[in-house]
Structures are given as structure tokens and as C-alpha cells.
C-alpha atoms as a PDB file:
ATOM      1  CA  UNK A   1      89.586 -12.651 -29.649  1.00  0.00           C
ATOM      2  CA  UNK A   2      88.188 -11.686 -26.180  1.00  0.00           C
ATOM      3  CA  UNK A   3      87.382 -14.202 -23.638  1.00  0.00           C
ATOM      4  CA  UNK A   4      85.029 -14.947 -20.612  1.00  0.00           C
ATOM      5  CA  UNK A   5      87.719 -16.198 -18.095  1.00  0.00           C
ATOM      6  CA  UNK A   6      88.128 -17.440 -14.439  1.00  0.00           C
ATOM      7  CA  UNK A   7      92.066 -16.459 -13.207  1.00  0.00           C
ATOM      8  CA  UNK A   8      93.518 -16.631 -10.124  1.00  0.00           C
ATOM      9  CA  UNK A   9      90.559 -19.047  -8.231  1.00  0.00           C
ATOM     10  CA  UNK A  10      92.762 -20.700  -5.356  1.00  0.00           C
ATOM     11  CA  UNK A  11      90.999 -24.078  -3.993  1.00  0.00           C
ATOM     12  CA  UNK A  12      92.016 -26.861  -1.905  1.00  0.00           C
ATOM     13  CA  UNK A  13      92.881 -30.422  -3.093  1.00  0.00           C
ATOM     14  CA  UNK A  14      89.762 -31.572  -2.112  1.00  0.00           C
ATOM     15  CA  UNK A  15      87.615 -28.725  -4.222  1.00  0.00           C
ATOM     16  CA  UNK A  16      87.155 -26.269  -1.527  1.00  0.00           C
ATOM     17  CA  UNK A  17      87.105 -22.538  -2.974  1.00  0.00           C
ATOM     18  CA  UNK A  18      85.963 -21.163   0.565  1.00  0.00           C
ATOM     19  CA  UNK A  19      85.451 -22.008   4.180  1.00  0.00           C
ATOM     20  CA  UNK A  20      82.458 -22.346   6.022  1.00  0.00           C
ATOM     21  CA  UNK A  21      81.063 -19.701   7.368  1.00  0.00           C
ATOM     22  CA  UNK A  22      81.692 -16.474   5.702  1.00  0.00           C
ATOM     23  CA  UNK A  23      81.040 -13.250   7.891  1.00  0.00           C
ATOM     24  CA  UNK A  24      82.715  -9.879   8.544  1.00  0.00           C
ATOM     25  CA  UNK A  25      85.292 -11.217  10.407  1.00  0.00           C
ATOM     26  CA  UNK A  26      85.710 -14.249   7.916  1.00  0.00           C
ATOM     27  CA  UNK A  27      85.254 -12.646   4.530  1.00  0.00           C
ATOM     28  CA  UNK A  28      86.269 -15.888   3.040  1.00  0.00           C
ATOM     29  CA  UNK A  29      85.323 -18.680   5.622  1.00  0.00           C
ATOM     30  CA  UNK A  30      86.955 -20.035   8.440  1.00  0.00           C
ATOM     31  CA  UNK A  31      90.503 -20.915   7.155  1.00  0.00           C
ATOM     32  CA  UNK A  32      89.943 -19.429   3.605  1.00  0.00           C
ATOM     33  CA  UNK A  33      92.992 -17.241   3.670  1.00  0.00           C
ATOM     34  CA  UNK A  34      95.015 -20.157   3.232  1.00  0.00           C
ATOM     35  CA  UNK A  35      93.789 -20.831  -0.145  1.00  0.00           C
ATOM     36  CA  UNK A  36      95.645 -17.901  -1.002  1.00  0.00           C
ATOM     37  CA  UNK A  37      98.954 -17.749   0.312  1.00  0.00           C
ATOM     38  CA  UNK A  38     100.383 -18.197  -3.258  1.00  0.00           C
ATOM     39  CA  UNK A  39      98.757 -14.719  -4.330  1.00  0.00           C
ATOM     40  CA  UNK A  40      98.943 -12.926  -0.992  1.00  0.00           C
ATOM     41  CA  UNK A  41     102.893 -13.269  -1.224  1.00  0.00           C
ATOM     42  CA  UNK A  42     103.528 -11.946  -5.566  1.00  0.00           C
ATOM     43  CA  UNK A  43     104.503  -8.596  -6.695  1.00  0.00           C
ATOM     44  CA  UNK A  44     101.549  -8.296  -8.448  1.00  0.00           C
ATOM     45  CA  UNK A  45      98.902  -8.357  -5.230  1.00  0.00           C
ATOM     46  CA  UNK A  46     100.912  -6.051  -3.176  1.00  0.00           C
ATOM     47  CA  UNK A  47     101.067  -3.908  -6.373  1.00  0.00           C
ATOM     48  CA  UNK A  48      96.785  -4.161  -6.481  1.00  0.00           C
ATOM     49  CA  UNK A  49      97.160  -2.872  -3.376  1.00  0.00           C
ATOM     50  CA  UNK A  50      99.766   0.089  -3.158  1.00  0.00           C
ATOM     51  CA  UNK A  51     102.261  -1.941  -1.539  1.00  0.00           C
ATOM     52  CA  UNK A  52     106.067  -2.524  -2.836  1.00  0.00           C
ATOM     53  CA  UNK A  53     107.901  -6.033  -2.885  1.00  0.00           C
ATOM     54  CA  UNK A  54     106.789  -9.319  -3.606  1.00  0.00           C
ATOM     55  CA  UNK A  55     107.843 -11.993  -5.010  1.00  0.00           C
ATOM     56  CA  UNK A  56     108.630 -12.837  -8.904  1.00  0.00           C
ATOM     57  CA  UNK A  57     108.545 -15.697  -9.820  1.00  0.00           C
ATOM     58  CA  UNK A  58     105.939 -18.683 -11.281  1.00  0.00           C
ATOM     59  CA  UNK A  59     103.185 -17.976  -8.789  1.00  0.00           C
ATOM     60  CA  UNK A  60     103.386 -13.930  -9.998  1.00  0.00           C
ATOM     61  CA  UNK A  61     103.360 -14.650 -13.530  1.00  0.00           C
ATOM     62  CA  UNK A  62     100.099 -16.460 -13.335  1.00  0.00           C
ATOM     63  CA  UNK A  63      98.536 -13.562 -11.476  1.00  0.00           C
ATOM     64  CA  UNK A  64      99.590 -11.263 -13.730  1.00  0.00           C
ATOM     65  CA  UNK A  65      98.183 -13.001 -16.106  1.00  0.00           C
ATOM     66  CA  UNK A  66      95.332 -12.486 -14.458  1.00  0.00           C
ATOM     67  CA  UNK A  67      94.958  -8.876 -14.494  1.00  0.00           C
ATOM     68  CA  UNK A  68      95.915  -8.497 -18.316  1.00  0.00           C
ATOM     69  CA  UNK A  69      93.666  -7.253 -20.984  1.00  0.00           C
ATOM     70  CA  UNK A  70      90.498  -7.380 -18.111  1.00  0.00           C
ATOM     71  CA  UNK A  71      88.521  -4.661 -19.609  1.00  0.00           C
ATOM     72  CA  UNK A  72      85.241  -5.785 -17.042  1.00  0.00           C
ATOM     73  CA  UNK A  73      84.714  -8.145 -13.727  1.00  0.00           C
ATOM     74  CA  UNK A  74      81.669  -9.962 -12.818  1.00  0.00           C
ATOM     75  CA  UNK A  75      81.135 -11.181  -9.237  1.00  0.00           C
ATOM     76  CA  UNK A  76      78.223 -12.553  -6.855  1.00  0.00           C
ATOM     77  CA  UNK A  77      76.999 -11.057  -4.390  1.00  0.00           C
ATOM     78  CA  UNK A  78      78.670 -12.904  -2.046  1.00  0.00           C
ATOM     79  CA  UNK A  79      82.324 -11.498  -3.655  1.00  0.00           C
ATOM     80  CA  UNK A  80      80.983  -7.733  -2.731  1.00  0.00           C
ATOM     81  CA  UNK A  81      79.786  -8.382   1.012  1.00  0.00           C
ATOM     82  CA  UNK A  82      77.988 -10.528   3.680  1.00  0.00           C
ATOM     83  CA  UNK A  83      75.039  -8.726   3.298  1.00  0.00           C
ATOM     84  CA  UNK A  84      71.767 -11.072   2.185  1.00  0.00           C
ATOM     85  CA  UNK A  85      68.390 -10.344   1.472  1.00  0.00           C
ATOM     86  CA  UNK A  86      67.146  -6.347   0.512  1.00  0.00           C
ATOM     87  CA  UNK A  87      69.773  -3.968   0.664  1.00  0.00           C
ATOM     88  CA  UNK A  88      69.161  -2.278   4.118  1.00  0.00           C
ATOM     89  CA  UNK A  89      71.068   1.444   2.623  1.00  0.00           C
ATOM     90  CA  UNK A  90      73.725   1.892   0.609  1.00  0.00           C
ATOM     91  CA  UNK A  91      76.544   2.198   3.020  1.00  0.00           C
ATOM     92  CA  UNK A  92      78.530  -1.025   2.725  1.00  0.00           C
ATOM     93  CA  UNK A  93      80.688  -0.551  -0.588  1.00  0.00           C
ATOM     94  CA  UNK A  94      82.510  -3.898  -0.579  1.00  0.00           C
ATOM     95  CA  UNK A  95      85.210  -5.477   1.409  1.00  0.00           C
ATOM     96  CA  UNK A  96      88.482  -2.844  -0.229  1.00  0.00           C
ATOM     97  CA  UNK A  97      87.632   0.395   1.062  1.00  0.00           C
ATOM     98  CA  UNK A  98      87.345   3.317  -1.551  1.00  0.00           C
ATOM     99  CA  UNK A  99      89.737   1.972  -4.127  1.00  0.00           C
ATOM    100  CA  UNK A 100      88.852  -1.000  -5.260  1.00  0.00           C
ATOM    101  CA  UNK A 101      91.478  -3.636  -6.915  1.00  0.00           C
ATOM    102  CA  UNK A 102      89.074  -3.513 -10.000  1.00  0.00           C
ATOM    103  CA  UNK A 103      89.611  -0.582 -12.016  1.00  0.00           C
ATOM    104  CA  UNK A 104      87.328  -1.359 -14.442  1.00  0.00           C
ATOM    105  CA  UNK A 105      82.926  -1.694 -14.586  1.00  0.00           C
ATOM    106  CA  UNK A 106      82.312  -4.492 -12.479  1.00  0.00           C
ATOM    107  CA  UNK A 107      79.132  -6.688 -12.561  1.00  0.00           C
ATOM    108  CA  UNK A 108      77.461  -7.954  -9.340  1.00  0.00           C
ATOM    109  CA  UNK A 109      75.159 -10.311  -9.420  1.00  0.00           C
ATOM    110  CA  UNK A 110      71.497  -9.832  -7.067  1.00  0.00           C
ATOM    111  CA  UNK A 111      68.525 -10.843  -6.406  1.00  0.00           C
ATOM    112  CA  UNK A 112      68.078  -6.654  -5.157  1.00  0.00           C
ATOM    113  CA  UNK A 113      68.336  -3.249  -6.824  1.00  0.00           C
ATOM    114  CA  UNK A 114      70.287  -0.759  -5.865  1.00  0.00           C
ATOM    115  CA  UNK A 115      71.957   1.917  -7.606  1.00  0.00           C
ATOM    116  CA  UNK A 116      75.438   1.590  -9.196  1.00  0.00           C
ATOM    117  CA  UNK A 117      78.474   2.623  -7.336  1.00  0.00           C
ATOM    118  CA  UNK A 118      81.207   4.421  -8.611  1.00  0.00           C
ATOM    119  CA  UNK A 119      84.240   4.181  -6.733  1.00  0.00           C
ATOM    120  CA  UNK A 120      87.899   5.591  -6.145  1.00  0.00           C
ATOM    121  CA  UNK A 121      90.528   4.234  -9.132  1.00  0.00           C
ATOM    122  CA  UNK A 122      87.849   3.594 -11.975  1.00  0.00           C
ATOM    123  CA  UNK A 123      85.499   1.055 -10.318  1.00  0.00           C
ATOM    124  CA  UNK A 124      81.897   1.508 -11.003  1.00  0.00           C
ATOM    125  CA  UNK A 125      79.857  -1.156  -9.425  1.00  0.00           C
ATOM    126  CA  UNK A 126      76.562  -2.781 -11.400  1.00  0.00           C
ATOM    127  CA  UNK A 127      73.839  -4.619  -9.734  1.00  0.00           C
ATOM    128  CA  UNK A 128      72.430  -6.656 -12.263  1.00  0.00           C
ATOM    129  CA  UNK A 129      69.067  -8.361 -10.781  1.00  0.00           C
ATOM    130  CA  UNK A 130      68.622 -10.065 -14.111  1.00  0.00           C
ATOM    131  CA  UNK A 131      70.632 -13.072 -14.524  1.00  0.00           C
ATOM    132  CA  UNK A 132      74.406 -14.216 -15.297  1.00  0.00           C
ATOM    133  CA  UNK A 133      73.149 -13.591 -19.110  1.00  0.00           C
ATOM    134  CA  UNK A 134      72.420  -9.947 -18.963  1.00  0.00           C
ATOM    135  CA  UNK A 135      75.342  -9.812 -16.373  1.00  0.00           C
ATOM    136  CA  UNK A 136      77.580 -10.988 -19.503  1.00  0.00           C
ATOM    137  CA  UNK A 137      75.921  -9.211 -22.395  1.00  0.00           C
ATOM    138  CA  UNK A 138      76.611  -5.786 -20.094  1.00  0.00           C
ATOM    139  CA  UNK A 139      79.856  -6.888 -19.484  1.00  0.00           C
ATOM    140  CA  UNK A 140      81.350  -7.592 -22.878  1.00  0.00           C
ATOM    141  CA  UNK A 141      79.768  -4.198 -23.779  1.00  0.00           C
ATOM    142  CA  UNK A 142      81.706  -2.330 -20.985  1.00  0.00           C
ATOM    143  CA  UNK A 143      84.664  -4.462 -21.444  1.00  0.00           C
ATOM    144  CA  UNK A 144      84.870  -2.712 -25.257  1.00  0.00           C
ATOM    145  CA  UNK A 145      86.813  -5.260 -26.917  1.00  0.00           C
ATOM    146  CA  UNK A 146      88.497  -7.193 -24.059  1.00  0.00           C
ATOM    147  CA  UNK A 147      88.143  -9.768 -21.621  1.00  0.00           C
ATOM    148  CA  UNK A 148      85.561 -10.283 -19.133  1.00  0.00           C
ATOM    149  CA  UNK A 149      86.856 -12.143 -15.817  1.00  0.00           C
ATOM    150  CA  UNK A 150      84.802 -13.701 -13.369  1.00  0.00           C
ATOM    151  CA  UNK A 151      85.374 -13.673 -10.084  1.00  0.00           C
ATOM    152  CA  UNK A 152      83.676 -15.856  -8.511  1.00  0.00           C
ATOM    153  CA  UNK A 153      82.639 -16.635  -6.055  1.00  0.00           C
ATOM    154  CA  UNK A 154      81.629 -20.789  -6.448  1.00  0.00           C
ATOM    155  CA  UNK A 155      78.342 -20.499  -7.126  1.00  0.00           C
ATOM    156  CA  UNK A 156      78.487 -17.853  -9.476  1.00  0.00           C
ATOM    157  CA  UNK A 157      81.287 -19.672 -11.645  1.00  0.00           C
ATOM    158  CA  UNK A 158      79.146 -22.975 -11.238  1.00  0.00           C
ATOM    159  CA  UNK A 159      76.281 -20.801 -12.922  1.00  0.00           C
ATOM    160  CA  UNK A 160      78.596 -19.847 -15.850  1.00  0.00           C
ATOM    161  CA  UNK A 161      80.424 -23.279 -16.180  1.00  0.00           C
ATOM    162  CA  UNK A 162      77.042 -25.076 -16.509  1.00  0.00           C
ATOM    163  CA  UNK A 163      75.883 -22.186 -19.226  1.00  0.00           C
ATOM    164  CA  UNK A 164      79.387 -23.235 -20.754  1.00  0.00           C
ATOM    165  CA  UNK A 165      79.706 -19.791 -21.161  1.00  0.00           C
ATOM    166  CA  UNK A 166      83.695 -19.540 -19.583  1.00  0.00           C
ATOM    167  CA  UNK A 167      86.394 -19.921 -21.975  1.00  0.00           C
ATOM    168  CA  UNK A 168      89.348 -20.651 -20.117  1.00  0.00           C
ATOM    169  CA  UNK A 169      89.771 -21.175 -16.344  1.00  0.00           C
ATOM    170  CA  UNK A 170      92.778 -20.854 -13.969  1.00  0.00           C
ATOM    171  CA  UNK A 171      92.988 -23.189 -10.697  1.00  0.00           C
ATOM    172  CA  UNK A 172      95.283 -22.443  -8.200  1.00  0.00           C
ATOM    173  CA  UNK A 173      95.158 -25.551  -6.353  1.00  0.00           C
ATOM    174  CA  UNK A 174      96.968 -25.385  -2.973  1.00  0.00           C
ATOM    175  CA  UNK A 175      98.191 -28.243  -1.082  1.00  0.00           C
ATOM    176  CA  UNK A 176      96.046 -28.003   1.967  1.00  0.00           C
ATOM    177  CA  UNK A 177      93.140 -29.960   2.468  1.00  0.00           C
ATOM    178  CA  UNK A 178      89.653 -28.227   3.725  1.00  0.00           C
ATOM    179  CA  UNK A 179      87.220 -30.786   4.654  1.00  0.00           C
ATOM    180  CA  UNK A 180      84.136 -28.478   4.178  1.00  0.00           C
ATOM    181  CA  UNK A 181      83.193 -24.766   2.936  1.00  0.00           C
ATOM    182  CA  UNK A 182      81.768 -24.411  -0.916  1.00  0.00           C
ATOM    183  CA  UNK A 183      83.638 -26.819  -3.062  1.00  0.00           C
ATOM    184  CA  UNK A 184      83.802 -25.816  -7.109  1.00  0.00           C
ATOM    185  CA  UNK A 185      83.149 -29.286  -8.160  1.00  0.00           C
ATOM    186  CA  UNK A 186      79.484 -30.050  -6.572  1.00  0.00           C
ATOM    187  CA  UNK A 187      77.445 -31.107  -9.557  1.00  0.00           C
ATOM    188  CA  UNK A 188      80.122 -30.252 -11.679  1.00  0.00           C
ATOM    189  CA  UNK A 189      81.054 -32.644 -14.748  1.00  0.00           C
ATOM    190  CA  UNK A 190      83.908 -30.343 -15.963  1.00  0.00           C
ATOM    191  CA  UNK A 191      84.823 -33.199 -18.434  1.00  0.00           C
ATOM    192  CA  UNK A 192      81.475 -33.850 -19.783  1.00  0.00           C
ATOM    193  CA  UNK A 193      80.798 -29.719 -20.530  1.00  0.00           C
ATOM    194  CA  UNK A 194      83.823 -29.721 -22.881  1.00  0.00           C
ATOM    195  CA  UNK A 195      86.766 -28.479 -20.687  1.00  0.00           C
ATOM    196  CA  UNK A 196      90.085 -30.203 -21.246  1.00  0.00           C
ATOM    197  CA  UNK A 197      93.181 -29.566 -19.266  1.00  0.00           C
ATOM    198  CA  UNK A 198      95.608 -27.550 -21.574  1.00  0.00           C
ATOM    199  CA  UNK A 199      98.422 -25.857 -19.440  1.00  0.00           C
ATOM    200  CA  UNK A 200     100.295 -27.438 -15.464  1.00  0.00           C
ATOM    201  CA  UNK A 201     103.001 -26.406 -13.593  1.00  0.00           C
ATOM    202  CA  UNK A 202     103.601 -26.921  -9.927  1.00  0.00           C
ATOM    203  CA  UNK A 203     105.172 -24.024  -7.194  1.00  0.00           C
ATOM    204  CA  UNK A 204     105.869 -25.073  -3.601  1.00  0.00           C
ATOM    205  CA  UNK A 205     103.137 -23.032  -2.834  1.00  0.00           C
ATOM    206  CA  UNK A 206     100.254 -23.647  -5.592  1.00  0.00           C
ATOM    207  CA  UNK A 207      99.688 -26.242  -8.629  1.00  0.00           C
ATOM    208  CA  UNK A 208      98.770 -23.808 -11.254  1.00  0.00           C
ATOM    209  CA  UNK A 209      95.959 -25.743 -14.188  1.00  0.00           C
ATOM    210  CA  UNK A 210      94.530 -23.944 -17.391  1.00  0.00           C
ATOM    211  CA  UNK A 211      91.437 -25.616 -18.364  1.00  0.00           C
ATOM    212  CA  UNK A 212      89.863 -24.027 -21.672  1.00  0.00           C
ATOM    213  CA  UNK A 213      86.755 -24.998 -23.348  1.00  0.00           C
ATOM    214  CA  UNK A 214      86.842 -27.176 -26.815  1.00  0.00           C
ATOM    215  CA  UNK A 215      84.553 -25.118 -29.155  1.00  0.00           C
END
């Protein structure tokens, strides 16, 4: 049975999915690229991007999860770039360069059209002005029989949480406290929408938690 799933999402202790202050230079906040030091080091994100090595163990198997049976991606706009307001051309194409780590239609969520992007390894980029339910109902038809992952960033799982509309999601909590940025659990009862705690294990560099919906 396909799923709408959240894999991979690295936060702090304290809730924080991102720094403050996301720009060019800081595509995920001040300090954000702590949050992923579990991912940054597996096999299977220096495979993502063309690289050799990496390690094996615990923290790769859950990214590898990750990537499995992902037939489409949805993401805010925030995930693509640090652009706001109307698109000013069409020359920024996201923050990986021709080839995105994607490989699949992939879903971003606007406020502003602009015309789909089709990119270098098999990822064709949406703009969906519509809402995170058209988003979906496009995305389940692209993803032809498999999963649709979403990739954040906080707001735009918030959105899909409170829709109860994710099946399963994967927190990569690392032991580093943040202090500020966006933090996953504003306004979020996770308990009171139905999502129970199902799967744990702790790495010395991430505390890896399934939470899946009860239907």
C-alpha cells in the first residue's frame, strides 16, 4: 500500500528543524548543518551525490530507507530557494545545480506560477499554487503506485500533519540543542492527531523515531 511519508527530517532536542535565518549563504539557517551530520557522513548521501565512501551502518540504513520506493517529492518553497514573493525570472533552479538528488516529479508548493522545470537525472519540478491538497492528489498520480515523501520544510509538514494526511514520519533527532530557528512542534499535538511512536534506536550521532498514524 503506498504511503505519504516524512524520512530523513533531522531536528534538535529541543524541536528545531532549521536555524534562523535562512539565506544564500545559510540555505538552512545559521547552524542548520549540524542537524545533519548523521546523513552528511552515510553511503547513501555521498551516493545522492556522485561521491564514493560513507559510512554503513544504523544511521545509512535509515536513509536508505528513505529513498526506497519514492516514486514523487513534495517540498515548500522554502526547500527549492530563498526566493519570496513573485518569481523575478526563471533562473534560480534550486539549491543542487542541474542534477537534482530527486529523480523523480517533484511538487513545490507557491503562492506564484511559474512554469515547470525539468531538470538533469529525471527531476521535473511542479509549482503547484493550489494548496498541499492538489499538491498530493498530483503527486500520488505521478508517483504511479508508490510513495509520496515530503520534504519539508517545517511549515509545509505542519500543513500536512494537521490535514493528518502523513502516514508515517522519520525523526532524526540529534543531540545538539538550537535555542531558536523553526521548531516542528509549534502548535503541534502529534499525540492528539493520532500518531503513536512505533519504531527507536539510538546512533552516537542521531536518535532515529518512526511515528505512524493509527487509522
Amino acid at each position: 500500500m503506498r504511503k505519504v511519508r516524512v524520512n530523513s527530517f533531522s531536528i534538535s532536542l529541543d524541536g528545531y528543524a532549521a536555524g534562523p535565518n535562512q539565506s544564500l549563504e545559510n540555505p538552512l539557517g545559521v547552524r542548520g548543518p549540524e542537524l545533519f551530520h548523521w546523513f552528511f557522513s552515510t553511503r547513501t548521501w555521498k551516493q545522492m551525490h556522485g561521491h564514493e565512501g560513507g559510512s554503513t551502518g544504523v544511521d545509512n540504513e535509515w536513509a536508505q530507507r528513505g529513498m526506497e520506493n519514492v516514486g514523487a517529492w513534495i517540498l515548500g518553497r522554502n526547500m527549492f530557494g530563498p526566493l519570496r514573493g513573485e518569481w523575478p525570472d526563471d533562473l534560480w533552479k534550486g539549491w543542487w545545480g542541474e542534477e537534482p538528488p530527486y529523480r523523480v516529479p517533484t511538487f513545490v508548493l507557491t503562492h506564484h506560477p511559474r512554469r515547470s522545470l525539468e531538470m538533469k537525472g529525471g527531476t521535473t519540478f511542479y509549482f503547484i499554487t493550489d494548496g498541499i491538497h492538489l499538491a498530493l492528489e498530483q503527486a500520488k498520480h505521478a508517483a504511479q503506485g508508490r510513495d509520496v515523501r515530503i520534504g519539508g520544510g517545517v511549515a509545509t509538514i505542519q500543513q500536512y500533519l494537521r490535514a493528518r494526511l502523513i502516514d508515517e514520519l522519520h525523526l532524526a533527532f540529534r543531540p545538539i540543542l538550537m535555542g531558536s530557528g523553526e521548531n516542528l512542534f509549534a502548535g503541534i499535538n502529534l499525540e492528539a492527531l493520532g500518531y503513536r511512536c512505533t519504531e527507536h534506536v539510538s546512533t552516537e550521532l542521531a536518535i532515529h523515531v518512526l511515528l505512524k498514524k493509527e487509522t
